[in-house]
PDB file of N, CA and C in Angstrom:
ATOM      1  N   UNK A   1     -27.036  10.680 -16.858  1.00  0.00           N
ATOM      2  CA  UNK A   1     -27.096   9.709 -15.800  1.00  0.00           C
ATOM      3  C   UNK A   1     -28.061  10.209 -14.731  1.00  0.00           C
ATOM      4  N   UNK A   2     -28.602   9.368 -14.063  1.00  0.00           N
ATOM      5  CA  UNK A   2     -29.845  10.101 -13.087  1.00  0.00           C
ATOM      6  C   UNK A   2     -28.838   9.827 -12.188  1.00  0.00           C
ATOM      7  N   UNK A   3     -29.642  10.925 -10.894  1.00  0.00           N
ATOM      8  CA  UNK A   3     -28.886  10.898 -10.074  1.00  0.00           C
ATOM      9  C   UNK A   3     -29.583  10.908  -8.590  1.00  0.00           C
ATOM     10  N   UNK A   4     -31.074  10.337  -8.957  1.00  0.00           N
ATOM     11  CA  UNK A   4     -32.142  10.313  -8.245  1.00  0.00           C
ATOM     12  C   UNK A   4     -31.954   8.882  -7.578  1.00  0.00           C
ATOM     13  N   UNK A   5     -31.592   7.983  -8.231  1.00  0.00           N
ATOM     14  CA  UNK A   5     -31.590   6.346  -7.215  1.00  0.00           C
ATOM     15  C   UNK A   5     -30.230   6.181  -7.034  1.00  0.00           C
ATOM     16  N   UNK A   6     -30.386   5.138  -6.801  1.00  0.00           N
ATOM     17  CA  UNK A   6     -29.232   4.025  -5.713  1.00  0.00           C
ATOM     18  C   UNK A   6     -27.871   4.552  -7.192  1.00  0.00           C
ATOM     19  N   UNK A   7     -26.723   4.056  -6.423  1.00  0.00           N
ATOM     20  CA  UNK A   7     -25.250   3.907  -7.079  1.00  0.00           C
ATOM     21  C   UNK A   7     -24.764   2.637  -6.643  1.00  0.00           C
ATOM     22  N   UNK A   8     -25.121   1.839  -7.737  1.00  0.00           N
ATOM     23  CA  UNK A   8     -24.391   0.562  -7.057  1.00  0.00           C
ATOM     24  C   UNK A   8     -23.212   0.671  -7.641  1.00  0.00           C
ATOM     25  N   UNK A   9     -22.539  -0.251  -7.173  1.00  0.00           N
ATOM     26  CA  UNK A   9     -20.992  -0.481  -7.715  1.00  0.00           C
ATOM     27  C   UNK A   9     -20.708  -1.652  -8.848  1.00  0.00           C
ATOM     28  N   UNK A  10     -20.113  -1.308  -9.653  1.00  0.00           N
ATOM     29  CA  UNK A  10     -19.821  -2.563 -11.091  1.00  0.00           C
ATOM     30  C   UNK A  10     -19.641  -3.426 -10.441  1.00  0.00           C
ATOM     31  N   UNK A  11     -19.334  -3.668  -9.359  1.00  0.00           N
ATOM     32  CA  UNK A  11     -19.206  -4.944  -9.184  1.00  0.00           C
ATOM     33  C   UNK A  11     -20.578  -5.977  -8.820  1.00  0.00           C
ATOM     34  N   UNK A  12     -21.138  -5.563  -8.830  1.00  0.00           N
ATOM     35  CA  UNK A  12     -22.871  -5.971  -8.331  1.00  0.00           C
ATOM     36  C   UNK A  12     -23.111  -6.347  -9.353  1.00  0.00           C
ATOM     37  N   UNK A  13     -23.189  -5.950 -11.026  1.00  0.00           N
ATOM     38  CA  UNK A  13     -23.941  -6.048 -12.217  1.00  0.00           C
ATOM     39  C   UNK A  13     -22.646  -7.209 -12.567  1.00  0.00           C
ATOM     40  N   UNK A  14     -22.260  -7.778 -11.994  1.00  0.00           N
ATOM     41  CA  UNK A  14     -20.441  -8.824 -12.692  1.00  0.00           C
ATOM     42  C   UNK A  14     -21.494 -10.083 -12.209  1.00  0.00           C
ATOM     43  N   UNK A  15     -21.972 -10.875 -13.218  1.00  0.00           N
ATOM     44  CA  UNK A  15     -21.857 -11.912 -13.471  1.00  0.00           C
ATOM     45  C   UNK A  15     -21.144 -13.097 -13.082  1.00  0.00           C
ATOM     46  N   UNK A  16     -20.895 -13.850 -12.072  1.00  0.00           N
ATOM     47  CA  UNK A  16     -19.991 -14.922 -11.637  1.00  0.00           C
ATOM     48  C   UNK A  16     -20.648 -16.705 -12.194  1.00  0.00           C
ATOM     49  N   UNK A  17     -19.593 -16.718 -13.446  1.00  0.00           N
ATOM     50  CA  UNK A  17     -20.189 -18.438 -13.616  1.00  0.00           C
ATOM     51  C   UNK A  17     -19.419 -19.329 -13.160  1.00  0.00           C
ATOM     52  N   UNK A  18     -18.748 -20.193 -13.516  1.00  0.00           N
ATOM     53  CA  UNK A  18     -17.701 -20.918 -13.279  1.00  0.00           C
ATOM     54  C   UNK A  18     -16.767 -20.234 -12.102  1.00  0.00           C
ATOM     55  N   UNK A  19     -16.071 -20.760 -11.139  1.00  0.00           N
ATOM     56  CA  UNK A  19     -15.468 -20.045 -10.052  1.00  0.00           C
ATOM     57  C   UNK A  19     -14.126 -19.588 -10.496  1.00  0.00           C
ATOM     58  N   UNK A  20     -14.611 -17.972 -10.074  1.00  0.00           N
ATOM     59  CA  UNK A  20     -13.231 -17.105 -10.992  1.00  0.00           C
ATOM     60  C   UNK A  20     -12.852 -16.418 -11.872  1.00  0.00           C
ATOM     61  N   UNK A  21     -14.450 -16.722 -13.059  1.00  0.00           N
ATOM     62  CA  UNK A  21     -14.547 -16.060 -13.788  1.00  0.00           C
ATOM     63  C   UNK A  21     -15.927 -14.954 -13.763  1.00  0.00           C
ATOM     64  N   UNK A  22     -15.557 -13.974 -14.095  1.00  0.00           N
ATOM     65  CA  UNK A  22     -17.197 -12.543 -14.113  1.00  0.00           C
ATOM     66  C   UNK A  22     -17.067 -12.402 -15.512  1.00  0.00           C
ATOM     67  N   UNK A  23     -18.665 -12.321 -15.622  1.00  0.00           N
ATOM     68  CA  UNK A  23     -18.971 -11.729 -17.178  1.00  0.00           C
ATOM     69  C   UNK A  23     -19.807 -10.370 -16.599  1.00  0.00           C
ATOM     70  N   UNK A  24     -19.375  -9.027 -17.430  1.00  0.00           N
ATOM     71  CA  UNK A  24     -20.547  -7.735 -17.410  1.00  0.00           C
ATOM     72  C   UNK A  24     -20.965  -7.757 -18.502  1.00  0.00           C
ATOM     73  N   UNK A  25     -22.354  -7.649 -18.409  1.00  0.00           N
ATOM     74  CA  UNK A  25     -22.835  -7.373 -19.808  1.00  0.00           C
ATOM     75  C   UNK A  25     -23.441  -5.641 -21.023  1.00  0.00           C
ATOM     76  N   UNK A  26     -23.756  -5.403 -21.268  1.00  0.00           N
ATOM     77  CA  UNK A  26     -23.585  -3.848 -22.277  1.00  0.00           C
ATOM     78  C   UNK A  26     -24.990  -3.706 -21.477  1.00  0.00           C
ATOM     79  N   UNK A  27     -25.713  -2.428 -22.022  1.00  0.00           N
ATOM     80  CA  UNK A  27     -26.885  -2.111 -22.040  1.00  0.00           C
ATOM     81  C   UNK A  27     -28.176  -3.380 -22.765  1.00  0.00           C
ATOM     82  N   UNK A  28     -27.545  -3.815 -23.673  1.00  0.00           N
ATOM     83  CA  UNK A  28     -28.337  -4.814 -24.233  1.00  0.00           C
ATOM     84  C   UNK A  28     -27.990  -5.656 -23.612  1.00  0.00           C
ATOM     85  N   UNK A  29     -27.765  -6.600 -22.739  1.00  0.00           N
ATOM     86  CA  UNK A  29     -27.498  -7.663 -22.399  1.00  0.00           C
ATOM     87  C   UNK A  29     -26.606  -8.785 -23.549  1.00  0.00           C
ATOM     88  N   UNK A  30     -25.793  -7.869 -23.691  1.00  0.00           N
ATOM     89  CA  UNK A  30     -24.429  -8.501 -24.938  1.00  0.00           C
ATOM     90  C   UNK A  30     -23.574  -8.090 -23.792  1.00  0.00           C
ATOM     91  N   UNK A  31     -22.773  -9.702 -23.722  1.00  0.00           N
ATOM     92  CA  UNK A  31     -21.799  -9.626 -22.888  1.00  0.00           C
ATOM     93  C   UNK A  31     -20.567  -8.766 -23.768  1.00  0.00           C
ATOM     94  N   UNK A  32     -19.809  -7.687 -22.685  1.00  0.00           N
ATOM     95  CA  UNK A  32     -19.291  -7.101 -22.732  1.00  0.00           C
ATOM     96  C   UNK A  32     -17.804  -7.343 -22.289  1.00  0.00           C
ATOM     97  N   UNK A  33     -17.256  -7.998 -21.266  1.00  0.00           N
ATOM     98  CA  UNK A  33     -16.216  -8.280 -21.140  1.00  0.00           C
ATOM     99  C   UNK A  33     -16.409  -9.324 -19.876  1.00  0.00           C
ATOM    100  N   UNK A  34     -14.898  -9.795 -19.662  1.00  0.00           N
ATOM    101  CA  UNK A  34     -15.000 -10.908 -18.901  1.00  0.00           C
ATOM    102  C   UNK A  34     -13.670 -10.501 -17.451  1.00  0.00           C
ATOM    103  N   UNK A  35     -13.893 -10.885 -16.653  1.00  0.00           N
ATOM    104  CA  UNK A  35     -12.547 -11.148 -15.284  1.00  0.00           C
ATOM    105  C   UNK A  35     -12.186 -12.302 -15.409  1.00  0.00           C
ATOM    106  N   UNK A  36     -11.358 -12.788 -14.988  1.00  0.00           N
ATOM    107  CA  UNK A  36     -10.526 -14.163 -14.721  1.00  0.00           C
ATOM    108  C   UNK A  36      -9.236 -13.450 -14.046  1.00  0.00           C
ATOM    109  N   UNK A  37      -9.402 -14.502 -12.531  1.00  0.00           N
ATOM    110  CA  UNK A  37      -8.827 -14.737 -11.734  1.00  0.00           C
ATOM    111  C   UNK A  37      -7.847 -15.849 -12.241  1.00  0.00           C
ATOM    112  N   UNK A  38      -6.586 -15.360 -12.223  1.00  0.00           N
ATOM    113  CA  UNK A  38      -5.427 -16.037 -12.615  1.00  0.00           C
ATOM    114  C   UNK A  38      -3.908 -15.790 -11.629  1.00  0.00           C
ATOM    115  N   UNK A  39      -3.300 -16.940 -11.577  1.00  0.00           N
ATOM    116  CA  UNK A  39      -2.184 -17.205 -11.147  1.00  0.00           C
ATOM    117  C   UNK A  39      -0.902 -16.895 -11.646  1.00  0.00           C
ATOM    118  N   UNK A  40       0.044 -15.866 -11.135  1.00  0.00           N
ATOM    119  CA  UNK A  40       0.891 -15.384 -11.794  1.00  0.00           C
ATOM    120  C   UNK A  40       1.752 -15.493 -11.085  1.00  0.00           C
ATOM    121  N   UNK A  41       3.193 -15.193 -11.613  1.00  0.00           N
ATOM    122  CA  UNK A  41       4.730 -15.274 -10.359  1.00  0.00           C
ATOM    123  C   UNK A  41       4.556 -14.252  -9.644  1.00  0.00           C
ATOM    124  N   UNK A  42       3.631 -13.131  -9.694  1.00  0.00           N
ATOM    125  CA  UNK A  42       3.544 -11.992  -8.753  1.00  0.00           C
ATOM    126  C   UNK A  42       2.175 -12.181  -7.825  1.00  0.00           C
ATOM    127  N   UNK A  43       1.744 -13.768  -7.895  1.00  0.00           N
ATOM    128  CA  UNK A  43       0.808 -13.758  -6.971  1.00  0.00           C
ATOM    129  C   UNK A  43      -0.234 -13.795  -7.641  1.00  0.00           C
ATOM    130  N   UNK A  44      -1.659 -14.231  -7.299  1.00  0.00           N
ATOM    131  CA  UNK A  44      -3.442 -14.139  -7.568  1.00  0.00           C
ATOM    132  C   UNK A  44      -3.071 -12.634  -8.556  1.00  0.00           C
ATOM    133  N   UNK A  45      -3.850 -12.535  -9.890  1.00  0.00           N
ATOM    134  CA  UNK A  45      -4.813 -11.152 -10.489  1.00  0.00           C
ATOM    135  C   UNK A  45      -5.254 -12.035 -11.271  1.00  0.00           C
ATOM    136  N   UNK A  46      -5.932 -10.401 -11.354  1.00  0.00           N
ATOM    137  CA  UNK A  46      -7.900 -10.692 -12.050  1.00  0.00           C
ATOM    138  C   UNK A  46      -7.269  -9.645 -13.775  1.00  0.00           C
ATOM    139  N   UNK A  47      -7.686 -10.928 -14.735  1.00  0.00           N
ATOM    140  CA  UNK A  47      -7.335 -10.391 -16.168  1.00  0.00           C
ATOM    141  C   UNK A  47      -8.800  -9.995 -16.652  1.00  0.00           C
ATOM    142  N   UNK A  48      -8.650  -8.655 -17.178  1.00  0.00           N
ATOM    143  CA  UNK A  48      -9.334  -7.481 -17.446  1.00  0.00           C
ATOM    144  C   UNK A  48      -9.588  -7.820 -19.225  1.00  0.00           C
ATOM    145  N   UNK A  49     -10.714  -8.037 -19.583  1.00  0.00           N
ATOM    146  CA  UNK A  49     -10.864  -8.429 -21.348  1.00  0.00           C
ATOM    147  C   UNK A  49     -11.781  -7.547 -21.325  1.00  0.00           C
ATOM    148  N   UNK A  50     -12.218  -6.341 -22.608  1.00  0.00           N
ATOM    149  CA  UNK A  50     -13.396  -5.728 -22.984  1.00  0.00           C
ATOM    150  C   UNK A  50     -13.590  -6.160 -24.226  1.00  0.00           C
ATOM    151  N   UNK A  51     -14.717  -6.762 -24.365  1.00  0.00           N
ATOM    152  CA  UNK A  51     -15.311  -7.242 -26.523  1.00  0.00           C
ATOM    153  C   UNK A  51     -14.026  -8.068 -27.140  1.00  0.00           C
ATOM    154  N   UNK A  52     -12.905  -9.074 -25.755  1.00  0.00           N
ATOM    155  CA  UNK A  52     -11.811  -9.655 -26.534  1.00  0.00           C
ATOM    156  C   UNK A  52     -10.760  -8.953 -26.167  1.00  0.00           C
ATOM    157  N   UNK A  53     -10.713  -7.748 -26.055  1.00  0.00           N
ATOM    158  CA  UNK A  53      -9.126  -6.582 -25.978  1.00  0.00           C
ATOM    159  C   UNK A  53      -8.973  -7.113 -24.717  1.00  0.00           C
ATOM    160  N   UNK A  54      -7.622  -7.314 -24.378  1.00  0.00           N
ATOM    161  CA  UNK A  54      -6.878  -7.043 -23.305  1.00  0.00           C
ATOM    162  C   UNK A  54      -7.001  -5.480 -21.933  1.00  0.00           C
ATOM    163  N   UNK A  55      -7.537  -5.276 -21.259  1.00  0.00           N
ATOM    164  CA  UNK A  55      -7.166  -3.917 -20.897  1.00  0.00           C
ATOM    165  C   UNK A  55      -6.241  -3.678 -19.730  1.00  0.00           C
ATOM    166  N   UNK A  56      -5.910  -5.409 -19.095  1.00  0.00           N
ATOM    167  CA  UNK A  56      -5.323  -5.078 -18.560  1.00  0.00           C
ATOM    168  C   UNK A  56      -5.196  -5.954 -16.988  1.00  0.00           C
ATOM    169  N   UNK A  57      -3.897  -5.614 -15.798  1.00  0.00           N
ATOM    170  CA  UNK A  57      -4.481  -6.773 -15.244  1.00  0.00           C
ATOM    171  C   UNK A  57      -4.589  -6.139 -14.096  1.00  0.00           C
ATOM    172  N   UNK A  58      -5.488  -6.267 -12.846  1.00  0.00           N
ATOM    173  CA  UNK A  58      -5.718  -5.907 -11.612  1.00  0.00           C
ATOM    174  C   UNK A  58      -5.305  -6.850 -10.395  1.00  0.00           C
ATOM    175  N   UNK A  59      -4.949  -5.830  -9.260  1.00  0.00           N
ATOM    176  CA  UNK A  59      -5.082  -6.974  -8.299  1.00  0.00           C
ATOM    177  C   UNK A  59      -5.966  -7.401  -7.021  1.00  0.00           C
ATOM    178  N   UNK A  60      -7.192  -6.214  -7.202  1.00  0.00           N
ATOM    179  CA  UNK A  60      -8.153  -6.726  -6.854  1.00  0.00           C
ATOM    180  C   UNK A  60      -9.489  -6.620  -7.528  1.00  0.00           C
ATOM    181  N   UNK A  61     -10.602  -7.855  -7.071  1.00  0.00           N
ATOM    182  CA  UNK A  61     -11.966  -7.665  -7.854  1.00  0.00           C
ATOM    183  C   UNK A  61     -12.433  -5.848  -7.981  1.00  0.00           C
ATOM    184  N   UNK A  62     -12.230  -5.778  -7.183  1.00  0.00           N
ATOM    185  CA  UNK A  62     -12.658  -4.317  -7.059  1.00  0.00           C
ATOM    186  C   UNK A  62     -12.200  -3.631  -8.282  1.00  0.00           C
ATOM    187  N   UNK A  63     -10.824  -3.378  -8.074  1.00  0.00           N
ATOM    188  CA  UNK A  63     -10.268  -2.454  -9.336  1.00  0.00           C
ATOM    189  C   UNK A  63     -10.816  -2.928 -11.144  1.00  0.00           C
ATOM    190  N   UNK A  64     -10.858  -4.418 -10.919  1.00  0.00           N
ATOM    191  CA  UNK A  64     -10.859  -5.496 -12.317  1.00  0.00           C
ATOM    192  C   UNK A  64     -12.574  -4.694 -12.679  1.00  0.00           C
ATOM    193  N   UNK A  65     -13.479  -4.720 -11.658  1.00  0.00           N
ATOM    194  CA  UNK A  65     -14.942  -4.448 -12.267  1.00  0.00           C
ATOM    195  C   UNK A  65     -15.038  -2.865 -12.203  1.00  0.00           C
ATOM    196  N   UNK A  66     -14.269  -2.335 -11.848  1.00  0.00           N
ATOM    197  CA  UNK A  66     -14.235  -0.723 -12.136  1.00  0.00           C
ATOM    198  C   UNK A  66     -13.756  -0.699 -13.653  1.00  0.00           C
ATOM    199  N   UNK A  67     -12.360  -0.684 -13.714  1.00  0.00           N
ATOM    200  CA  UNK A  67     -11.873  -0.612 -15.187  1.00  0.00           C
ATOM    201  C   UNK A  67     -12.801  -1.635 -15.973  1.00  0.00           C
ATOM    202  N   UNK A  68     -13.324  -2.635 -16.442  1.00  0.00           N
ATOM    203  CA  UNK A  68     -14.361  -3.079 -16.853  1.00  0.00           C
ATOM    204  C   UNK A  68     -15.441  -1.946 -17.343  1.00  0.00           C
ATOM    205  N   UNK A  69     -15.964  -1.933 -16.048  1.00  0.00           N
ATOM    206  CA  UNK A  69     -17.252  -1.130 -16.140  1.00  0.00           C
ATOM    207  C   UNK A  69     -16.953   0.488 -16.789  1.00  0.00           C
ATOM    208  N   UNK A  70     -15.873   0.796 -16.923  1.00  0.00           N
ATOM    209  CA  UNK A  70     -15.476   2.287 -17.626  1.00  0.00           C
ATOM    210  C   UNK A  70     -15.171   2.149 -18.759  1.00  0.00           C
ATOM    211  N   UNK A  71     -14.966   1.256 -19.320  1.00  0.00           N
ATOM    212  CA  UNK A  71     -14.890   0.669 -20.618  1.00  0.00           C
ATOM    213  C   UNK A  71     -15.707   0.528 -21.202  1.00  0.00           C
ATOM    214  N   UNK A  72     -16.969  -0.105 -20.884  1.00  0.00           N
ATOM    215  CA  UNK A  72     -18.283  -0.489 -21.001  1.00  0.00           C
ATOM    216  C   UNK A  72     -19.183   1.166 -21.026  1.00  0.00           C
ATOM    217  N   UNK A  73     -18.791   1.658 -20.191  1.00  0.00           N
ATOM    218  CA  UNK A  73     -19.899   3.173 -20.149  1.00  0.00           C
ATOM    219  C   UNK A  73     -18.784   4.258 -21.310  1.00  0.00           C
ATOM    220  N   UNK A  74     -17.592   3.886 -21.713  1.00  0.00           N
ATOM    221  CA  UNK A  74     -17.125   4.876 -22.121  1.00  0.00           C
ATOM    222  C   UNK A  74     -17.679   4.360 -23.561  1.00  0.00           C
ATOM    223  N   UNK A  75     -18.078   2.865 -24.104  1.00  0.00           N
ATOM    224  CA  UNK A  75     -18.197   2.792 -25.327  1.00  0.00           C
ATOM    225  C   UNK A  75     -19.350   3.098 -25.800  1.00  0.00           C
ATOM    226  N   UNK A  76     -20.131   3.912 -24.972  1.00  0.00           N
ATOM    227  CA  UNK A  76     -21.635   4.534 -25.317  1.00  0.00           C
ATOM    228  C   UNK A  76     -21.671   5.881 -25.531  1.00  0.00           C
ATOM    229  N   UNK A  77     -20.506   6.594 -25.472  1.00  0.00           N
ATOM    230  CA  UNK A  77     -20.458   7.941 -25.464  1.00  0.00           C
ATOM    231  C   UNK A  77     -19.498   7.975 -27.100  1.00  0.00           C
ATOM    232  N   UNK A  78     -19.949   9.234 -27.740  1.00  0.00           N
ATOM    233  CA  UNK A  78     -19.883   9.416 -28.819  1.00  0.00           C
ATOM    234  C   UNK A  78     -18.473  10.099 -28.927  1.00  0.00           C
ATOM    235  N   UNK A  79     -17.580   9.569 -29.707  1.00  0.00           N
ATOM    236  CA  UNK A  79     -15.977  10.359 -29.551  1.00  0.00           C
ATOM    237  C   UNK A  79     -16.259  11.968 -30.638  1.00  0.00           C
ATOM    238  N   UNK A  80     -15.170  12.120 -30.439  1.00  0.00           N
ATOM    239  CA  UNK A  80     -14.821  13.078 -30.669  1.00  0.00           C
ATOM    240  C   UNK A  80     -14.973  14.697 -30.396  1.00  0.00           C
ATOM    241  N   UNK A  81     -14.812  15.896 -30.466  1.00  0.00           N
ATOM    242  CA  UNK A  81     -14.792  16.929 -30.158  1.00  0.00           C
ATOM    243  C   UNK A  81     -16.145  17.335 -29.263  1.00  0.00           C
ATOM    244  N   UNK A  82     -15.989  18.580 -29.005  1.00  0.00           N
ATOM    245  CA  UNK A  82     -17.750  19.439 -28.585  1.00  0.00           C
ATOM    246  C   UNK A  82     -18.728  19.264 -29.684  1.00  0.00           C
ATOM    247  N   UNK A  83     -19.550  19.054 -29.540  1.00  0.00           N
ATOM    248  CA  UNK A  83     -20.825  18.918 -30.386  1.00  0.00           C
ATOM    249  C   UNK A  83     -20.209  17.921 -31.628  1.00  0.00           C
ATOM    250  N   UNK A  84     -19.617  16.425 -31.386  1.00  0.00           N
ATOM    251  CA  UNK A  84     -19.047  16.024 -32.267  1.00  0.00           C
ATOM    252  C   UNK A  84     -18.444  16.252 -33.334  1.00  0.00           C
ATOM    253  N   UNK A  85     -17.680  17.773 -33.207  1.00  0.00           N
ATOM    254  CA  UNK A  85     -16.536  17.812 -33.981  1.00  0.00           C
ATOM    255  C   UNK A  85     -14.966  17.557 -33.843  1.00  0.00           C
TER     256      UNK A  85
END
């Protein structure tokens, strides 16, 4: 990661179409997951989807495009051990 420019925040790169809903998209511009602002008995949250999965639900934009966006940067990193073992 450079560490020479700006740090914006996931929430800047979130996509807003329709009111309520954010799309982020991957490195390729393949949408990656979606927010939706939804109505629940515990009040307004924002439902958390990565590639379809569920990850989860937030209760503010803030938190919803963080977990998003760590999802998104974690699926570029190669699993497993040190030196991929």
């Amino acid at each position: 990661m450079r560490d020479d420019g700006p740090r914006w925040h996931p929430q800047l790169i979130a996509r807003e179409g329709p009111p309520t809903h954010w799309v982020m998209l991957d490195a390729r511009d393949a949408e990656a997951g979606t927010i939706d602002l939804r109505r629940t008995d515990d009040g307004p949250r924002y439902r958390v989807e990565y590639r379809g999965d569920l990850l989860g639900w937030a209760t503010t934009l803030k938190t919803a495009t963080e977990r998003l966006h760590r999802a998104i940067i974690s699926a570029g990193v190669p699993s497993g051990g040190i030196n991929g073992s």
